[in-house]
C-alpha atoms as a PDB file:
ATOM      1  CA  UNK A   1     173.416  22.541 -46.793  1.00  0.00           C
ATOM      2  CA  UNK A   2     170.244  20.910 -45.108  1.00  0.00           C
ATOM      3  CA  UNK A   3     170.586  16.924 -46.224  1.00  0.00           C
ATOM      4  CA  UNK A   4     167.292  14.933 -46.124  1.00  0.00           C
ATOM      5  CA  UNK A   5     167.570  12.580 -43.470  1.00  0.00           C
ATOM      6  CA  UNK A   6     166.140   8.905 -44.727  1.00  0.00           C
ATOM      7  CA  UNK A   7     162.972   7.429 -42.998  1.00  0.00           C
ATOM      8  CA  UNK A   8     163.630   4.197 -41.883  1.00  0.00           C
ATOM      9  CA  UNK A   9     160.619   1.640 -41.326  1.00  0.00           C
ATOM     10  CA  UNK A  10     160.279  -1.130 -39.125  1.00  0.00           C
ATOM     11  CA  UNK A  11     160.185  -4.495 -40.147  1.00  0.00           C
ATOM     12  CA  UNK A  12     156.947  -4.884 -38.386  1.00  0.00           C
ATOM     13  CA  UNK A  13     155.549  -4.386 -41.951  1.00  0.00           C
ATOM     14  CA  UNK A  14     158.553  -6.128 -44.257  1.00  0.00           C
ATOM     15  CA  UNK A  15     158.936  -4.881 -47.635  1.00  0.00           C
ATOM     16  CA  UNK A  16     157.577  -6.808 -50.466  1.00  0.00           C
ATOM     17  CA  UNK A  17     159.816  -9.204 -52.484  1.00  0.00           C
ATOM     18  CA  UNK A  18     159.222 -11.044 -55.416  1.00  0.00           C
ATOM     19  CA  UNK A  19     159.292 -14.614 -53.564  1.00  0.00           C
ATOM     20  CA  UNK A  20     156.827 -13.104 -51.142  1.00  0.00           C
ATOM     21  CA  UNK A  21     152.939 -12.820 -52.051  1.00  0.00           C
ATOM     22  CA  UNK A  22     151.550  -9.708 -51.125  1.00  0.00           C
ATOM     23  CA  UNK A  23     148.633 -11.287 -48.491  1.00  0.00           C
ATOM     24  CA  UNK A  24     151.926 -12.597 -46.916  1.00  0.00           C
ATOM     25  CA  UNK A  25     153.505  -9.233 -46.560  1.00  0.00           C
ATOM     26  CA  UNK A  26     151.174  -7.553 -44.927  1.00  0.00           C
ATOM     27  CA  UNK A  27     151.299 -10.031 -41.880  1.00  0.00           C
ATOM     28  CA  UNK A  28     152.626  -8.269 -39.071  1.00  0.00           C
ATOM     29  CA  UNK A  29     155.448 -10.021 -36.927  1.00  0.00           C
ATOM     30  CA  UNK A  30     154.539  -9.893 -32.811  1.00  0.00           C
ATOM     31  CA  UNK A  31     158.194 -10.517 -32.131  1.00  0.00           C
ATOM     32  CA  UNK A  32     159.428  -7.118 -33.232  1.00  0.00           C
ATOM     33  CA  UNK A  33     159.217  -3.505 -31.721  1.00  0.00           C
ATOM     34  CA  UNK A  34     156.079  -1.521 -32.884  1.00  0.00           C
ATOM     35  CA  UNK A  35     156.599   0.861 -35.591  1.00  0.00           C
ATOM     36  CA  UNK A  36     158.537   3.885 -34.983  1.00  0.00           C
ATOM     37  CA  UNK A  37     158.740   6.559 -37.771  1.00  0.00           C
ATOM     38  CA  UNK A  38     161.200   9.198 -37.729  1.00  0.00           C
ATOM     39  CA  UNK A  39     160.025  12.967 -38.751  1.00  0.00           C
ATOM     40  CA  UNK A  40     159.662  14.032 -42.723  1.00  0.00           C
ATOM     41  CA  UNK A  41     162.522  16.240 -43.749  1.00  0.00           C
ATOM     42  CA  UNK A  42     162.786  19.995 -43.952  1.00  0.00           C
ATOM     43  CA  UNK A  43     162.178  21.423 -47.318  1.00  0.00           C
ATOM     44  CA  UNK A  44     165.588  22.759 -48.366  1.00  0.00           C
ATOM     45  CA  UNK A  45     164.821  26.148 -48.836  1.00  0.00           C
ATOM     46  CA  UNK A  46     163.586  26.552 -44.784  1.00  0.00           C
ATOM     47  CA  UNK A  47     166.848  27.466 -43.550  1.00  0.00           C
ATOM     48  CA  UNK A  48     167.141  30.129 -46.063  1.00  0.00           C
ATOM     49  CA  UNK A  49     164.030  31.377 -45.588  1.00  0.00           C
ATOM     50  CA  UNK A  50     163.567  31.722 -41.932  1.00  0.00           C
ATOM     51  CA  UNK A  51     167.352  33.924 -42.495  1.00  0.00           C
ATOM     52  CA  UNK A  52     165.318  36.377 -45.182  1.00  0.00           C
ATOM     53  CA  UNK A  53     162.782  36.992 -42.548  1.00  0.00           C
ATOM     54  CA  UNK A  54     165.405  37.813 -39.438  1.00  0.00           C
ATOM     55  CA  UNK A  55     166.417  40.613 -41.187  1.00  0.00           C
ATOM     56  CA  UNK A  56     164.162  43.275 -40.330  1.00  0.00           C
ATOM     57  CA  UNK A  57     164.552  42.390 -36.630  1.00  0.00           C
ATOM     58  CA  UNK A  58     168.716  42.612 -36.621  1.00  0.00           C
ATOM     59  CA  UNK A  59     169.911  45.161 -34.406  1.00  0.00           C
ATOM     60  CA  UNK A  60     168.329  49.321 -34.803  1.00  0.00           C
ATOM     61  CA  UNK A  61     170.979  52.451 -34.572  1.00  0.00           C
ATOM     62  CA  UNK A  62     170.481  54.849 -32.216  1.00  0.00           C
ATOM     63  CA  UNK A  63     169.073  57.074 -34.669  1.00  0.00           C
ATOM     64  CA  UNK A  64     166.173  54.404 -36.016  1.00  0.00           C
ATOM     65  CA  UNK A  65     165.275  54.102 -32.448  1.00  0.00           C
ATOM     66  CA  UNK A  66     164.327  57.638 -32.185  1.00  0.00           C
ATOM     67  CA  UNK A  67     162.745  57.629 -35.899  1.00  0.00           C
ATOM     68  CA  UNK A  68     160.195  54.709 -34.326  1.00  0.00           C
ATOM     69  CA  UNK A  69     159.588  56.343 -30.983  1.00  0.00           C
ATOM     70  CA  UNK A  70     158.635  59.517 -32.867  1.00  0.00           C
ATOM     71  CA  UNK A  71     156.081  57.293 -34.870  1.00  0.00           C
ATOM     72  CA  UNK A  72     154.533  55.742 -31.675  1.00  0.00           C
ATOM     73  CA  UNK A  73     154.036  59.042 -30.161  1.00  0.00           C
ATOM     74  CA  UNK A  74     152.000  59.880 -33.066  1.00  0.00           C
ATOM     75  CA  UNK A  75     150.165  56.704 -33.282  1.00  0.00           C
ATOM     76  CA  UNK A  76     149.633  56.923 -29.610  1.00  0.00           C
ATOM     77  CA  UNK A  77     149.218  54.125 -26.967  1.00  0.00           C
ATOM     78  CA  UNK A  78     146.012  55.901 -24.839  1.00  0.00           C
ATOM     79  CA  UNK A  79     143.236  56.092 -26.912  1.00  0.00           C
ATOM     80  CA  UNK A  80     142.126  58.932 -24.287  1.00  0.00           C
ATOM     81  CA  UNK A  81     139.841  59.158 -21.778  1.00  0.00           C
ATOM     82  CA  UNK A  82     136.222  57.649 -21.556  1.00  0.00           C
ATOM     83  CA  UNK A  83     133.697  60.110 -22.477  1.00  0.00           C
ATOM     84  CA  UNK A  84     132.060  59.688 -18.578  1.00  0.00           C
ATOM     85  CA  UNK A  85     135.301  61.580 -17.357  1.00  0.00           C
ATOM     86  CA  UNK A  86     134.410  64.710 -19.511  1.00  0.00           C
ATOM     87  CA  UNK A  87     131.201  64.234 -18.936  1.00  0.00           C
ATOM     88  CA  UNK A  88     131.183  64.222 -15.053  1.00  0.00           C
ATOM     89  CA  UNK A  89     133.828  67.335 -15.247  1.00  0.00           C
ATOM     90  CA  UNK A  90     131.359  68.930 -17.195  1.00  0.00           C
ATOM     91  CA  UNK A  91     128.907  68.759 -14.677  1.00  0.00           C
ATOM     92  CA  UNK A  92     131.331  70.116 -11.971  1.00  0.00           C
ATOM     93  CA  UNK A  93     132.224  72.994 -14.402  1.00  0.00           C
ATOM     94  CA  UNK A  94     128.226  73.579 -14.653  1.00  0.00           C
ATOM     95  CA  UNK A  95     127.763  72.775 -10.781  1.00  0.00           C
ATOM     96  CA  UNK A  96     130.466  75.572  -9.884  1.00  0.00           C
ATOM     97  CA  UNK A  97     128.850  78.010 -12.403  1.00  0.00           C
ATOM     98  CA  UNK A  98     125.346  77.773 -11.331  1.00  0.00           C
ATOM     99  CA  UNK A  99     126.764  78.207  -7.517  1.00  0.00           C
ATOM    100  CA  UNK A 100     128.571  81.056  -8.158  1.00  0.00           C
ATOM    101  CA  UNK A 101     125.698  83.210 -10.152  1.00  0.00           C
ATOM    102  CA  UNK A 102     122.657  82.026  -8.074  1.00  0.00           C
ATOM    103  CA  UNK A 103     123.863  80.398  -4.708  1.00  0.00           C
ATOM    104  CA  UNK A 104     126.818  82.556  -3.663  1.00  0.00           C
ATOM    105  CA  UNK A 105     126.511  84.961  -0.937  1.00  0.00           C
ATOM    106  CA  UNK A 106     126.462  88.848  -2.634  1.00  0.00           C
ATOM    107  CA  UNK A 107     125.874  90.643   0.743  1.00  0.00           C
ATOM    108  CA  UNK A 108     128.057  93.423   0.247  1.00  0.00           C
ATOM    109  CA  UNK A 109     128.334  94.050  -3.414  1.00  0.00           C
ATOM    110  CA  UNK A 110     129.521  97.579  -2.598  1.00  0.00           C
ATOM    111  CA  UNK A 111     132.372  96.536  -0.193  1.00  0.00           C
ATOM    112  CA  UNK A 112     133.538  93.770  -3.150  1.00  0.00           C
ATOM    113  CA  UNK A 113     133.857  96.978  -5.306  1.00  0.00           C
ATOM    114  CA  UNK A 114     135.588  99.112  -3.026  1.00  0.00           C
ATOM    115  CA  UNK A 115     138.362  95.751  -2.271  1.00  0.00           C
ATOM    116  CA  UNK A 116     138.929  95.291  -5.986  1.00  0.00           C
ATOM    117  CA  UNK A 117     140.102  98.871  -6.403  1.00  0.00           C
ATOM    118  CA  UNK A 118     142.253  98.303  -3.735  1.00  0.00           C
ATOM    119  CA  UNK A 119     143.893  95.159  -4.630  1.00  0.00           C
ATOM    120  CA  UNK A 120     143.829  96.865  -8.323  1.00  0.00           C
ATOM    121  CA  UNK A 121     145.701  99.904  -6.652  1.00  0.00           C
ATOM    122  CA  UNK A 122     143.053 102.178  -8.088  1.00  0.00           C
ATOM    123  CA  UNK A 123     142.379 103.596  -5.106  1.00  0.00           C
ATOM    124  CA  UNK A 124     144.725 105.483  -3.129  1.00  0.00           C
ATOM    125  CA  UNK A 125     145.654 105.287   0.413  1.00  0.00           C
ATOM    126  CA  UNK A 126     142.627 106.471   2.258  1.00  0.00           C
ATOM    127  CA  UNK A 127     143.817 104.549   5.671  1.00  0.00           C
ATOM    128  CA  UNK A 128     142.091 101.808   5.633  1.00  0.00           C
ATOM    129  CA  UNK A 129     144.194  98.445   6.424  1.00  0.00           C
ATOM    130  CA  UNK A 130     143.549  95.538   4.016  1.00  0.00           C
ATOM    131  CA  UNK A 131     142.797  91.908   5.169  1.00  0.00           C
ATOM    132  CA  UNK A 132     146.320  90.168   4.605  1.00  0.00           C
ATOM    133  CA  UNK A 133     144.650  86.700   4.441  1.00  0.00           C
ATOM    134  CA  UNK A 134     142.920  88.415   1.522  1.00  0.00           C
ATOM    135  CA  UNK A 135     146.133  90.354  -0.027  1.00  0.00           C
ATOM    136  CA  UNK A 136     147.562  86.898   0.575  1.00  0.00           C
ATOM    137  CA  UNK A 137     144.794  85.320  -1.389  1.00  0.00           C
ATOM    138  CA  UNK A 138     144.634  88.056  -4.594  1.00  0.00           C
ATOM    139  CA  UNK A 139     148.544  87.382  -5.003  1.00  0.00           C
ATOM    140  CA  UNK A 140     148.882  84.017  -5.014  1.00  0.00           C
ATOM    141  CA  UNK A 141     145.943  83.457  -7.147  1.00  0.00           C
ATOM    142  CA  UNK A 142     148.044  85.685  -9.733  1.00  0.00           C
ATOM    143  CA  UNK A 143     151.002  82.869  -9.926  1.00  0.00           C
ATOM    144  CA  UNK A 144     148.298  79.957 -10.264  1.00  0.00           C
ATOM    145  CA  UNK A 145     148.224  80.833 -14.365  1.00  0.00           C
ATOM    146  CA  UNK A 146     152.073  80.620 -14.269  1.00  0.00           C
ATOM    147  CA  UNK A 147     152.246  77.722 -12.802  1.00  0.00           C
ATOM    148  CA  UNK A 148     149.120  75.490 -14.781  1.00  0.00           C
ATOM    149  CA  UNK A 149     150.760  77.118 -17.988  1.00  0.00           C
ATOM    150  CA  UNK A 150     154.194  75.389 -17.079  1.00  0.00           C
ATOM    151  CA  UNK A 151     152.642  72.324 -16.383  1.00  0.00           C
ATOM    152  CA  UNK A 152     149.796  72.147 -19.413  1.00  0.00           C
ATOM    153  CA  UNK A 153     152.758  73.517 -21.989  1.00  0.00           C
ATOM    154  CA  UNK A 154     153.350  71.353 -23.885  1.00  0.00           C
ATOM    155  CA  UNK A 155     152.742  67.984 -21.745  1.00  0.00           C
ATOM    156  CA  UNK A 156     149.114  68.979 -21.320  1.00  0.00           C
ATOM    157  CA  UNK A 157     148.533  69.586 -24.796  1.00  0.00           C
ATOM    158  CA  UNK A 158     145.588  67.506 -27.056  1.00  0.00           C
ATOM    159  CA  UNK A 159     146.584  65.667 -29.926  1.00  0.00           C
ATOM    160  CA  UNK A 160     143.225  63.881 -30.546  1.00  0.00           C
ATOM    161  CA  UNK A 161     141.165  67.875 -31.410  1.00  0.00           C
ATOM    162  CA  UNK A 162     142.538  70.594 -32.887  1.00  0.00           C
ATOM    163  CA  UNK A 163     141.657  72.630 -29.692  1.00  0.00           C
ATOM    164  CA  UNK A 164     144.697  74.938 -28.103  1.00  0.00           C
ATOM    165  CA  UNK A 165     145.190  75.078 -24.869  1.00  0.00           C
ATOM    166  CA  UNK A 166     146.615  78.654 -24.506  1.00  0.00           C
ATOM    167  CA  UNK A 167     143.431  80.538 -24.752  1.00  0.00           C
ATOM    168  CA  UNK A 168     142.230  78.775 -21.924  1.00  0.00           C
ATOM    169  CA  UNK A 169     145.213  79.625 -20.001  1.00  0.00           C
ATOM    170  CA  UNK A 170     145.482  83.414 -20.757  1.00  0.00           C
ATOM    171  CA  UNK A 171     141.689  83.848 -20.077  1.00  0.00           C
ATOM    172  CA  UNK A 172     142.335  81.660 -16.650  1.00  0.00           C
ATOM    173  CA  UNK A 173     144.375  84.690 -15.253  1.00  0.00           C
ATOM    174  CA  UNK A 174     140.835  86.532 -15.159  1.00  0.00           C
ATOM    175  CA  UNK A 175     138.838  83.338 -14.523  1.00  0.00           C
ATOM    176  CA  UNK A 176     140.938  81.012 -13.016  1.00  0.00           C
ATOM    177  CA  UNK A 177     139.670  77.429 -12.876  1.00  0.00           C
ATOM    178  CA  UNK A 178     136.134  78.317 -14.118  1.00  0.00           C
ATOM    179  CA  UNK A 179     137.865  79.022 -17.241  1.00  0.00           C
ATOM    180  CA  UNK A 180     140.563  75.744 -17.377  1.00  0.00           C
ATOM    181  CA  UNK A 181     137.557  73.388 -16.108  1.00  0.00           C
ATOM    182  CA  UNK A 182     136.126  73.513 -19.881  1.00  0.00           C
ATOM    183  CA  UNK A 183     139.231  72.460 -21.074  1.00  0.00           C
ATOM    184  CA  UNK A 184     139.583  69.627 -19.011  1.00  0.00           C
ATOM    185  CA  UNK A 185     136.541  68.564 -20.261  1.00  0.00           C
ATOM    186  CA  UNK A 186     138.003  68.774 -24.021  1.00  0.00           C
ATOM    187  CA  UNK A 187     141.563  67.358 -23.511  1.00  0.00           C
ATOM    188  CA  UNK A 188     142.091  64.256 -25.527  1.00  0.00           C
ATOM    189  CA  UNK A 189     145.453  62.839 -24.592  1.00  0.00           C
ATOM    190  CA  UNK A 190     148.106  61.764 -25.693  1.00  0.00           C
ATOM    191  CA  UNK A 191     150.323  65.065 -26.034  1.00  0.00           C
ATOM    192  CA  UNK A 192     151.422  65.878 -29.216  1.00  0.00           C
ATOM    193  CA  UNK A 193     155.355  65.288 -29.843  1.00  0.00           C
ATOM    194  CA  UNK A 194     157.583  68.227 -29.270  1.00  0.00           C
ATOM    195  CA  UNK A 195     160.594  69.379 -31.266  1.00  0.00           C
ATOM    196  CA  UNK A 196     164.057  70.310 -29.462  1.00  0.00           C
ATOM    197  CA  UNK A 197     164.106  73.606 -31.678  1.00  0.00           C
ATOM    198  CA  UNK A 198     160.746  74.813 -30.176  1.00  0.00           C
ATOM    199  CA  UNK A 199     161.963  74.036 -26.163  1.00  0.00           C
ATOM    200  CA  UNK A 200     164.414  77.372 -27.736  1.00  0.00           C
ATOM    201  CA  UNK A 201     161.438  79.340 -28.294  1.00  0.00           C
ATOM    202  CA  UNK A 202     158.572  82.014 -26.335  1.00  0.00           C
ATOM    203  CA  UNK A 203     157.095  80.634 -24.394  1.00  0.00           C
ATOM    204  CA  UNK A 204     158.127  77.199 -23.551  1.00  0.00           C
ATOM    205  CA  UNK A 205     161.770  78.713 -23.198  1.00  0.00           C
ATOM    206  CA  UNK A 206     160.303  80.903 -20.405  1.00  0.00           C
ATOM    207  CA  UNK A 207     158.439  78.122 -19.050  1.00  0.00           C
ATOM    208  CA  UNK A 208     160.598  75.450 -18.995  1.00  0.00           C
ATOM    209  CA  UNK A 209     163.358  77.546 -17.407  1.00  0.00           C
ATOM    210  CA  UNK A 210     164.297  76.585 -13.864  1.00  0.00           C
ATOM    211  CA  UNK A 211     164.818  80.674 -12.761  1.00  0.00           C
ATOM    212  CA  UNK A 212     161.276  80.838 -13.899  1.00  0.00           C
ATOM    213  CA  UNK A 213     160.337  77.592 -11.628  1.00  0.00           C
ATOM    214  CA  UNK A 214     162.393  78.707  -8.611  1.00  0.00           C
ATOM    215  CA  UNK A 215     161.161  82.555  -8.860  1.00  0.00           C
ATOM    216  CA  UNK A 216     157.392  80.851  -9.020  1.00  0.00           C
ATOM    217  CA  UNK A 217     158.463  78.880  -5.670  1.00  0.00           C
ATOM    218  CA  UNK A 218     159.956  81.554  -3.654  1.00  0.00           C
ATOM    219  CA  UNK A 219     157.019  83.768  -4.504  1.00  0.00           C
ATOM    220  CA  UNK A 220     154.229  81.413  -3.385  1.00  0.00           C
ATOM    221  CA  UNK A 221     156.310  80.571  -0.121  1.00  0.00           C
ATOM    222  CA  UNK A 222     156.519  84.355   0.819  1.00  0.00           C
ATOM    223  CA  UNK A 223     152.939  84.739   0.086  1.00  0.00           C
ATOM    224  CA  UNK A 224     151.764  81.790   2.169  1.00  0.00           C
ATOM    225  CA  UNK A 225     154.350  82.994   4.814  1.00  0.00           C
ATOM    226  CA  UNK A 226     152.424  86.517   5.183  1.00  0.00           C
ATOM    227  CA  UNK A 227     149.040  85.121   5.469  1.00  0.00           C
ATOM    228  CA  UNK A 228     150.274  82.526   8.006  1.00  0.00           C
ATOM    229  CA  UNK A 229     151.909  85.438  10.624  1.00  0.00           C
ATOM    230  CA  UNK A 230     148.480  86.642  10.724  1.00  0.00           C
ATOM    231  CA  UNK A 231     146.739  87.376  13.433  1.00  0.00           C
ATOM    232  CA  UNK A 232     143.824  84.775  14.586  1.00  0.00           C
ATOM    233  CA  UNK A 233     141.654  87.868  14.682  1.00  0.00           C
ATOM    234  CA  UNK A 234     142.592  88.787  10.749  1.00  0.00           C
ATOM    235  CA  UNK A 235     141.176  84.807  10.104  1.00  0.00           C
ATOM    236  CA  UNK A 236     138.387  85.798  11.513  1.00  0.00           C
ATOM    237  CA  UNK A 237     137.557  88.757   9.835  1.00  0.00           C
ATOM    238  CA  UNK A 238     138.494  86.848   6.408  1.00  0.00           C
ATOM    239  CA  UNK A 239     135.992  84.283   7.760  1.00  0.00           C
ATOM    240  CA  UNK A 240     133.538  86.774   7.633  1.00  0.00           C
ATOM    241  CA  UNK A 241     134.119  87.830   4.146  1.00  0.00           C
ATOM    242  CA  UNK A 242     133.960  84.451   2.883  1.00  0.00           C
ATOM    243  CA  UNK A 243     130.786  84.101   4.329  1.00  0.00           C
ATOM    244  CA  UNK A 244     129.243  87.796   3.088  1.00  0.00           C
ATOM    245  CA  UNK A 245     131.023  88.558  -0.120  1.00  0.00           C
ATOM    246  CA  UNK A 246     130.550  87.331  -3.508  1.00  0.00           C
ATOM    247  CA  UNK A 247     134.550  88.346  -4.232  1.00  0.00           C
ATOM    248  CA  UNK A 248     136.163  86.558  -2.060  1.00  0.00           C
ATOM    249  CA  UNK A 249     133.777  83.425  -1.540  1.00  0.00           C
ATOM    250  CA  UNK A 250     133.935  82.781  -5.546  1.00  0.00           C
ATOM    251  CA  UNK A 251     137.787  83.582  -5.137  1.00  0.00           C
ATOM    252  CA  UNK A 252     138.403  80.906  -2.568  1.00  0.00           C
ATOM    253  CA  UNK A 253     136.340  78.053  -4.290  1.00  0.00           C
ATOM    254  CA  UNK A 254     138.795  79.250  -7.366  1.00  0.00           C
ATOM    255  CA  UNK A 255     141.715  78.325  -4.941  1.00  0.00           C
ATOM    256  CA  UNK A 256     140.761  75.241  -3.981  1.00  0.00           C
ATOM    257  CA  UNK A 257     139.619  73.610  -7.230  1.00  0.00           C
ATOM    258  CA  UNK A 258     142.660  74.933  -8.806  1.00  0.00           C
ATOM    259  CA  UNK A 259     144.434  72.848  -5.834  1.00  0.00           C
ATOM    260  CA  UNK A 260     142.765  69.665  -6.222  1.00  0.00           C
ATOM    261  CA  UNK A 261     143.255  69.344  -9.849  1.00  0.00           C
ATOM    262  CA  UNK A 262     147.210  70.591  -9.780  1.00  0.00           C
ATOM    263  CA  UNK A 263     148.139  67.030  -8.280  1.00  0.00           C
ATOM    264  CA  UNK A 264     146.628  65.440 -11.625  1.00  0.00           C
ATOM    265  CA  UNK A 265     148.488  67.396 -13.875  1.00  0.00           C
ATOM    266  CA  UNK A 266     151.660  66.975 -11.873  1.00  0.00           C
ATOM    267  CA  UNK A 267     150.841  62.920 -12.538  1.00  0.00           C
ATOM    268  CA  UNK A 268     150.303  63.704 -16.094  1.00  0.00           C
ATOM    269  CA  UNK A 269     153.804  65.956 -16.833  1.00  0.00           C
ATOM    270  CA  UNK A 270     155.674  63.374 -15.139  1.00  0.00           C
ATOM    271  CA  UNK A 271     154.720  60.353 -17.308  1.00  0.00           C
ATOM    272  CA  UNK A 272     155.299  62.387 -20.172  1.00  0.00           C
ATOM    273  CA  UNK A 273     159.055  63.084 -19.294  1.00  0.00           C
ATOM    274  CA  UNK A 274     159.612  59.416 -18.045  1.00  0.00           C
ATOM    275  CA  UNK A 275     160.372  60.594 -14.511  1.00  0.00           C
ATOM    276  CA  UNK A 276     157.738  58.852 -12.484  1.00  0.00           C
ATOM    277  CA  UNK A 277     160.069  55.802 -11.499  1.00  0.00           C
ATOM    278  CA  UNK A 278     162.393  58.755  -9.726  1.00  0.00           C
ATOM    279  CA  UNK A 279     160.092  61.659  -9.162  1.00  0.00           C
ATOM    280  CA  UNK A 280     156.910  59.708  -7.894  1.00  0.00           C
ATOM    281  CA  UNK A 281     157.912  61.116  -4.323  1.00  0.00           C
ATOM    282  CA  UNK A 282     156.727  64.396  -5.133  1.00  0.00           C
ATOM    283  CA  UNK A 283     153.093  63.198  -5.756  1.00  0.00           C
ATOM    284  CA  UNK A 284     151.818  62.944  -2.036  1.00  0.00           C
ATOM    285  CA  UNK A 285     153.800  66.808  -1.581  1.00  0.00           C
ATOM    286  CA  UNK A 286     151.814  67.851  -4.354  1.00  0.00           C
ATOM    287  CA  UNK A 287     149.049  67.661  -2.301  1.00  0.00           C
ATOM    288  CA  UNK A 288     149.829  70.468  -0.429  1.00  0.00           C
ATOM    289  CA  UNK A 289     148.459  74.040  -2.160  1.00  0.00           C
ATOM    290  CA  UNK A 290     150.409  75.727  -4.785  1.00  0.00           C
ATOM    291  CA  UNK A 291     153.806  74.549  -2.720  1.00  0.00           C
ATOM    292  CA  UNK A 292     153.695  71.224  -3.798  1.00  0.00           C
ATOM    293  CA  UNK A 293     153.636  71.894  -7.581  1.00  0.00           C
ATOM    294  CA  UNK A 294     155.567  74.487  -7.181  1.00  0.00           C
ATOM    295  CA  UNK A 295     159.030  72.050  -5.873  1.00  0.00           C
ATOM    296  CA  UNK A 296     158.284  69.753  -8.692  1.00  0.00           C
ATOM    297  CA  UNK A 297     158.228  71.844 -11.561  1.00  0.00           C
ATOM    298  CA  UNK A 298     161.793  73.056  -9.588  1.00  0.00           C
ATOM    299  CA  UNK A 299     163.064  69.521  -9.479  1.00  0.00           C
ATOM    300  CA  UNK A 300     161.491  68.110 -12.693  1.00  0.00           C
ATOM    301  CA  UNK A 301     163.816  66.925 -15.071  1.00  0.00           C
ATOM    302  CA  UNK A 302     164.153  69.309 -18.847  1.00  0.00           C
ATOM    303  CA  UNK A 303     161.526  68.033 -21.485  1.00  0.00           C
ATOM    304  CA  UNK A 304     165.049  67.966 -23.933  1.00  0.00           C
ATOM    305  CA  UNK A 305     165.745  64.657 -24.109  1.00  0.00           C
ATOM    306  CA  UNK A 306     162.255  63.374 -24.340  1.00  0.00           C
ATOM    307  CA  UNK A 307     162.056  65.494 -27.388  1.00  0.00           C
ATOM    308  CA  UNK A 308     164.974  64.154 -28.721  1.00  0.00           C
ATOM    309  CA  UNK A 309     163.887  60.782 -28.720  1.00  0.00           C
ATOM    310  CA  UNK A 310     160.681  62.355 -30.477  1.00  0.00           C
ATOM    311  CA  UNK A 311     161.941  64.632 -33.157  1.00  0.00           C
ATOM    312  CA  UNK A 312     161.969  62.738 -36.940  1.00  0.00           C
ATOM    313  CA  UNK A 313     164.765  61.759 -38.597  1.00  0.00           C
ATOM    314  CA  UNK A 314     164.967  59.313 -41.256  1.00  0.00           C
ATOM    315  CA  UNK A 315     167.150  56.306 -40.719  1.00  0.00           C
ATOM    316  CA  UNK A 316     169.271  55.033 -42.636  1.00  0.00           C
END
């Protein structure tokens, strides 16, 4: 129990006595210490008090730990971007259209026809010996999709607008990054949290799975590997194309904007599985075209216990 402590005063003032007249009293004496009072006393009830107010700061279970990362998820730290980001990828997206329908070259319009049956394999063999710079183009443009769909789902996700980001991808297998550029413009981050029981369902099961990852890798490094044994004389013919067809120019600009954003997204999936003390390595090497995030979505860690700490549960 918290005893009031007494204050004591000097005698520089003396008390007043009866013998004493009170003009008297108040003369101070110069031959004693100046006056020196000690602190008032704590109310009683402090103590108590200050112990009421500890108590919602005492030590949290693992389980209430989860319950209040789940909540800041929700709340969300990043209020998102500022609107001059969307707005300057929307003029990129608008740049890059306007290119390709009135600035392109569309020389041979017929030949562009005859090369998309072929790669189609509508056309049968009538002899004629594809470009395999440009076989080794249409391929790896195919596992592009793949790979932005394991890195946008579900890291890549908007929480802030109710717009999905699997149309996008789909429609990017026939559009490629003139069709994800719009929703670049649209993502509001953060992601939205993820529950363990839907890592166990199409499609993230698919694309979360490391046989999926490493099948992805091995396909782009087989890919790059035949266009690379090619002749200097098969560069220059593809050289050529680029320069005379509206195919293949608006197919290569598709390859390298899809490459200069990948790095980004690589960034963005590794902050959201708490891996970018450990994993921040793999940013320069996702540089590199389709190879780079390609090994990190092999080496990335699972999105399981990130969504463990996410998923509700009530404490108790």
């Amino acid at each position: 129990m918290l005893l009031a402590q007494p204050i004591y005063f000097s005698p520089n003032f003396p008390t007043l006595t009866k013998k004493t007249s009170f003009r008297a009293s108040l003369q101070p004496h110069n031959n004693f210490p100046p006056l020196r009072v000690s602190p008032m006393p704590k109310p009683l009830g402090v103590r108590a008090r200050i112990k009421t107010l500890s108590v919602p700061f005492q030590k949290k279970s693992a389980v209430q730990i989860c319950h209040s990362l789940k909540k800041e998820s929700e709340v969300g730290g990043n209020d998102g971007r500022d609107w001059t980001t969307s707005f300057l990828l929307f003029l990129l997206w608008a740049a890059l259209i306007y290119y390709v329908f009135f600035l392109s070259p569309n020389q041979t319009p017929s030949r562009d026809t005859y090369f998309l049956k072929k790669l189609l394999n509508l056309k049968g063999d009538d002899g004629f010996r594809m470009n395999e710079v440009l076989v080794s183009l249409w391929y790896i443009m195919g596992l592009w999709p793949l790979v932005y769909s394991m890195l946008l789902l579900p890291t890549g996700r908007s929480s802030k607008n109710s717009i999905p980001v699997w149309p996008f991808l789909i429609l990017s297998c026939f559009g490629g990054a003139y069709v994800l550029l719009p929703y670049f413009v649209l993502w509001k981050p953060p992601a939205p949290p993820v529950e363990e029981t839907q890592l166990k369902t199409w499609p993230l099961n698919f694309l979360e799975s490391k046989v999926t990852a490493l099948i992805s890798l091995v396909a782009g490094v087989a890919i790059i590997i035949y266009a690379g044994l090619a002749g200097q004389d098969v560069w220059t013919e593809f050289y050529q194309y680029f320069r005379e067809s509206k195919f293949i120019h608006i197919t290569s600009i598709d390859f390298i904007v899809l490459s200069t954003f990948a790095p980004f997204w690589v960034y963005n999936d590794m902050t959201a599985r708490k891996w970018f003390d450990k994993g921040s390595w793999l940013l320069p090497i996702s540089l590199i075209p389709y190879l780079g995030p390609g090994l990190y979505l092999l080496l990335r860690p699972s999105l399981s216990a990130v969504a463990i700490s996410q998923t509700p549960v009530e404490p108790k």
